[in-house]
Protein backbone atom coordinates (compact mmCIF):
# COMPACT_ATOMS: atom_id res chain seq x y z
CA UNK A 1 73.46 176.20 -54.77
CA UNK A 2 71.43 178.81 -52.97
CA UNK A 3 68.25 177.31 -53.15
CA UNK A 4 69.79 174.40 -51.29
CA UNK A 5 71.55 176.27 -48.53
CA UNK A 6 68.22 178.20 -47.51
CA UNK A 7 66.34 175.02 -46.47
CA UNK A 8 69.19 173.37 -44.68
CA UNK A 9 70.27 176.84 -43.04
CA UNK A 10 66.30 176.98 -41.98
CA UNK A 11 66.66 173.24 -40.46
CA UNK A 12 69.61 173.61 -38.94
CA UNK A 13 67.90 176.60 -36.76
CA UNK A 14 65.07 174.83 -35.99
CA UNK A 15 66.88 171.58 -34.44
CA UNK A 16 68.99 174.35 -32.78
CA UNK A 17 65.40 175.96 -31.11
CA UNK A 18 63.98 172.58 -30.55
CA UNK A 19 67.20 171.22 -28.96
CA UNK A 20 67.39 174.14 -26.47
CA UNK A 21 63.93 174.71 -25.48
CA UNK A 22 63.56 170.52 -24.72
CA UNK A 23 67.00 170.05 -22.91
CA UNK A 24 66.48 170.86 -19.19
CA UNK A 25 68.68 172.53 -17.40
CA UNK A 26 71.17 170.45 -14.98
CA UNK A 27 71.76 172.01 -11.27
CA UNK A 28 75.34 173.38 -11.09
CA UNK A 29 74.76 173.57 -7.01
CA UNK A 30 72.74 170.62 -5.28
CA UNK A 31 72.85 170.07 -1.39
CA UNK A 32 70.85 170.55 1.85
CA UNK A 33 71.35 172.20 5.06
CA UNK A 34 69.70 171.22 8.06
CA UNK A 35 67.87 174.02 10.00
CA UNK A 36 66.14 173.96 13.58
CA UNK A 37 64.49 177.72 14.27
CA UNK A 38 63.95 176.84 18.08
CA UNK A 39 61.82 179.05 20.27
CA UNK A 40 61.67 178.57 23.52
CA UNK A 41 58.62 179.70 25.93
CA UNK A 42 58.00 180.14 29.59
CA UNK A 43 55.51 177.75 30.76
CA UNK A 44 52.09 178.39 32.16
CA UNK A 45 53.67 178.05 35.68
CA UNK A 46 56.29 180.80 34.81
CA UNK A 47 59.25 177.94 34.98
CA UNK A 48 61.47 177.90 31.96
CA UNK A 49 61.60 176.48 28.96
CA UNK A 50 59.02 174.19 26.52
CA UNK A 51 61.43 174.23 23.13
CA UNK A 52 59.01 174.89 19.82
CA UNK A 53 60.76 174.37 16.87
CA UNK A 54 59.29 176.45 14.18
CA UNK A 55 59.03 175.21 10.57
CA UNK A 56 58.49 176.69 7.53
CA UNK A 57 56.41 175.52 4.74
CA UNK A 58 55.98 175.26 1.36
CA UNK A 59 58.67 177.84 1.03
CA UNK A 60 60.00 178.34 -2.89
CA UNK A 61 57.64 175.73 -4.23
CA UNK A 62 55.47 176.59 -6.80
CA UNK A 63 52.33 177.24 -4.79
CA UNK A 64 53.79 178.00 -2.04
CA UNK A 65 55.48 181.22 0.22
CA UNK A 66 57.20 182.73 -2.73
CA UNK A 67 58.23 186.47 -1.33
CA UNK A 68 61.40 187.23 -3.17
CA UNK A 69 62.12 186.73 -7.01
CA UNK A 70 65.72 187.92 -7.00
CA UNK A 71 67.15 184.29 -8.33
CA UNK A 72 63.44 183.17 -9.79
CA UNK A 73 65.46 182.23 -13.21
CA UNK A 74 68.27 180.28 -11.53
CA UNK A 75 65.73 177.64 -9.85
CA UNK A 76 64.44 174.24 -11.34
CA UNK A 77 61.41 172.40 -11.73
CA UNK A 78 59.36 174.96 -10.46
CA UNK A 79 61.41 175.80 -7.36
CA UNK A 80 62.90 178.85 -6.58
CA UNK A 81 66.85 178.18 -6.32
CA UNK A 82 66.20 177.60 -2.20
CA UNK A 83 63.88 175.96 -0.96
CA UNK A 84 62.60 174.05 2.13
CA UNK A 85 62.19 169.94 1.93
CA UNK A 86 61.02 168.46 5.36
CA UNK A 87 63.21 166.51 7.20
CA UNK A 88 63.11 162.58 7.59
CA UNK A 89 59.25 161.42 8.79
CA UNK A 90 58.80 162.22 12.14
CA UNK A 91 61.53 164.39 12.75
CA UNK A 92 59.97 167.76 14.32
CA UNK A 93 63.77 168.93 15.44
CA UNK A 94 64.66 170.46 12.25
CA UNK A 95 63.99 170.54 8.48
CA UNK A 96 66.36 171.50 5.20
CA UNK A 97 67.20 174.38 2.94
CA UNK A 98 67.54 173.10 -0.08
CA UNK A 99 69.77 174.66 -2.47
CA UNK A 100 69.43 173.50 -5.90
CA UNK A 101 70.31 176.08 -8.95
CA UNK A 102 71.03 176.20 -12.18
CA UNK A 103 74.25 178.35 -11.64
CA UNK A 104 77.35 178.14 -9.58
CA UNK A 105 76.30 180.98 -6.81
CA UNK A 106 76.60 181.15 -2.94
CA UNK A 107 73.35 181.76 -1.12
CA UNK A 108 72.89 183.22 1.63
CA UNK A 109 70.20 182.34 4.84
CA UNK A 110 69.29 185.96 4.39
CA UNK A 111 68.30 184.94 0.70
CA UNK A 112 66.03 182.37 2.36
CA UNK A 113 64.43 184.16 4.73
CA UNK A 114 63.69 187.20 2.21
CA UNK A 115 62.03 184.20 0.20
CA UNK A 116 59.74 183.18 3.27
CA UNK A 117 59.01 187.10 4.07
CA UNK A 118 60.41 187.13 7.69
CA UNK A 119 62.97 189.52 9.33
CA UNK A 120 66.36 187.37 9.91
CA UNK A 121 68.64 189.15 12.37
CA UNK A 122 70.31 188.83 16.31
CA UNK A 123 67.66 191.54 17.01
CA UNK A 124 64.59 190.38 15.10
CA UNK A 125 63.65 187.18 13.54
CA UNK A 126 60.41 186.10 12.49
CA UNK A 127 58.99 188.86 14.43
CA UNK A 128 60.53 188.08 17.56
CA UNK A 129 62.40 190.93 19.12
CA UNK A 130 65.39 191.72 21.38
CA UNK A 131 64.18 192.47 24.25
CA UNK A 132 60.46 190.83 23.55
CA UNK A 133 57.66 192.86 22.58
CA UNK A 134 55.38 193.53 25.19
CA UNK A 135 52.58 191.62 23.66
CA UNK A 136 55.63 188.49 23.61
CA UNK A 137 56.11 189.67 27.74
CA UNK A 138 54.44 186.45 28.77
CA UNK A 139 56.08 184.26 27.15
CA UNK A 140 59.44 185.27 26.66
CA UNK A 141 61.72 186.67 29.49
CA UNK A 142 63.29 190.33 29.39
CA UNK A 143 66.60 189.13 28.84
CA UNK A 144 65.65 186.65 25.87
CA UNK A 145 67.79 186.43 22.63
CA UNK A 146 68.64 185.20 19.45
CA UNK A 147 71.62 183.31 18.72
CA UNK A 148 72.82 181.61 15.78
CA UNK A 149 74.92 178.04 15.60
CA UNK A 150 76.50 176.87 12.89
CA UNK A 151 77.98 173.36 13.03
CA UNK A 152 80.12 171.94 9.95
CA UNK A 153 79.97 168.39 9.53
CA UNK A 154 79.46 167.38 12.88
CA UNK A 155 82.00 169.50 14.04
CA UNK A 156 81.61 171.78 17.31
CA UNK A 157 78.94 174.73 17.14
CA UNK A 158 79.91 178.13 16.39
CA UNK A 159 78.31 181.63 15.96
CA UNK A 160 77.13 182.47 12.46
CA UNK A 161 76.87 185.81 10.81
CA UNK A 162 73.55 185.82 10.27
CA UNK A 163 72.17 187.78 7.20
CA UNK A 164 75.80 187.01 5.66
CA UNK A 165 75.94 183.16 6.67
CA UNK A 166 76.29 181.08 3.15
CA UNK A 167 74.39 178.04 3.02
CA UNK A 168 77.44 175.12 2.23
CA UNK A 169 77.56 171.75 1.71
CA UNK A 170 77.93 169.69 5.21
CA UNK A 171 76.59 172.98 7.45
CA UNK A 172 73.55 172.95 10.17
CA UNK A 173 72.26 176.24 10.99
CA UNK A 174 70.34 176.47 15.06
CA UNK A 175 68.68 179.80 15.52
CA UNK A 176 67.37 179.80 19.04
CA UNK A 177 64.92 182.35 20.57
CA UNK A 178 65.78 181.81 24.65
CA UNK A 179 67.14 183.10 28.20
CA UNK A 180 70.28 181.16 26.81
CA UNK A 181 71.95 180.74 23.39
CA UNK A 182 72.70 177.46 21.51
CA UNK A 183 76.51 178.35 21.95
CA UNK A 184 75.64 177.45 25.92
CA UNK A 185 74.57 173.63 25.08
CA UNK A 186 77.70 172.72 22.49
């Protein structure tokens, strides 16, 4: 009797490993949130504004900007658990966080950011300070700021709360560098 349990014990382990290393993982969270980082700049004439919209790339693809591996185990296919997907061809006004993991977590914009490698706050973002450097002077007024706008399925705009804003299901997150705030255009 033991010398035919040892042989099916050893098979039944070894469909067990084979089963688990060949099954992929399925995402538990799956969505995308539209972004715009806007900056706006002073034109050559000093007259206000030309609107930039700054885009990141290749963030959290394998290959790519890959600063922070806090959730590295929780991504899939070779993606970190956030990453950025660019919006519909020829749109330049925004692009998407994606957020696809392999476990039921809330992420955070701060999470994303810390992925790129750029500063997220009302006082610094991408490098862009409150008031503006004084290399920026040219560019950017004294009285320049961030602000943050979140909108939730098309409803009105909001503030956000920064480093602690979660990245949900029907959200779009404005962060605007300029004399006035996103909150002024809702």
């Amino acid at each position: 009797m033991i010398l035919y349990s040892i042989p099916l014990l050893a098979l039944a382990l070894l469909i067990s490993v084979y089963y688990v290393t060949t099954v992929s993982p399925q995402a538990k969270e799956d969505f995308m949130v539209p972004i715009a980082i806007q900056l706006s700049q002073l034109s050559p004439y000093g007259t206000c504004c030309q609107l930039q919209n700054v885009l990141p790339l290749s963030v959290g693809i394998r290959g790519g900007v890959w600063n922070s591996h806090q959730y590295d185990s929780e991504g899939l296919n070779g993606h970190y658990p956030l990453y950025y997907e660019a919006a519909p061809k020829g749109n330049k006004n925004y692009s998407y966080i994606h957020v696809r993991s392999t476990v039921d977590r809330t992420y955070t914009l701060l999470d994303f950011f810390n992925l790129w490698g750029y500063p997220l706050g009302p006082n610094n973002t991408l490098g862009y300070t409150v008031p503006p450097l004084a290399s920026q002077s040219s560019l950017y007024g004294p009285e320049w700021i961030w602000d943050m706008c979140v909108q939730f399925n098309g409803g009105p705009l909001n503030g956000g709360s920064w480093g602690n804003q979660t990245l949900v299901p029907g959200e779009g997150i404005i962060l605007r560098y300029a004399g006035d705030g996103c909150l002024r255009f809702s």
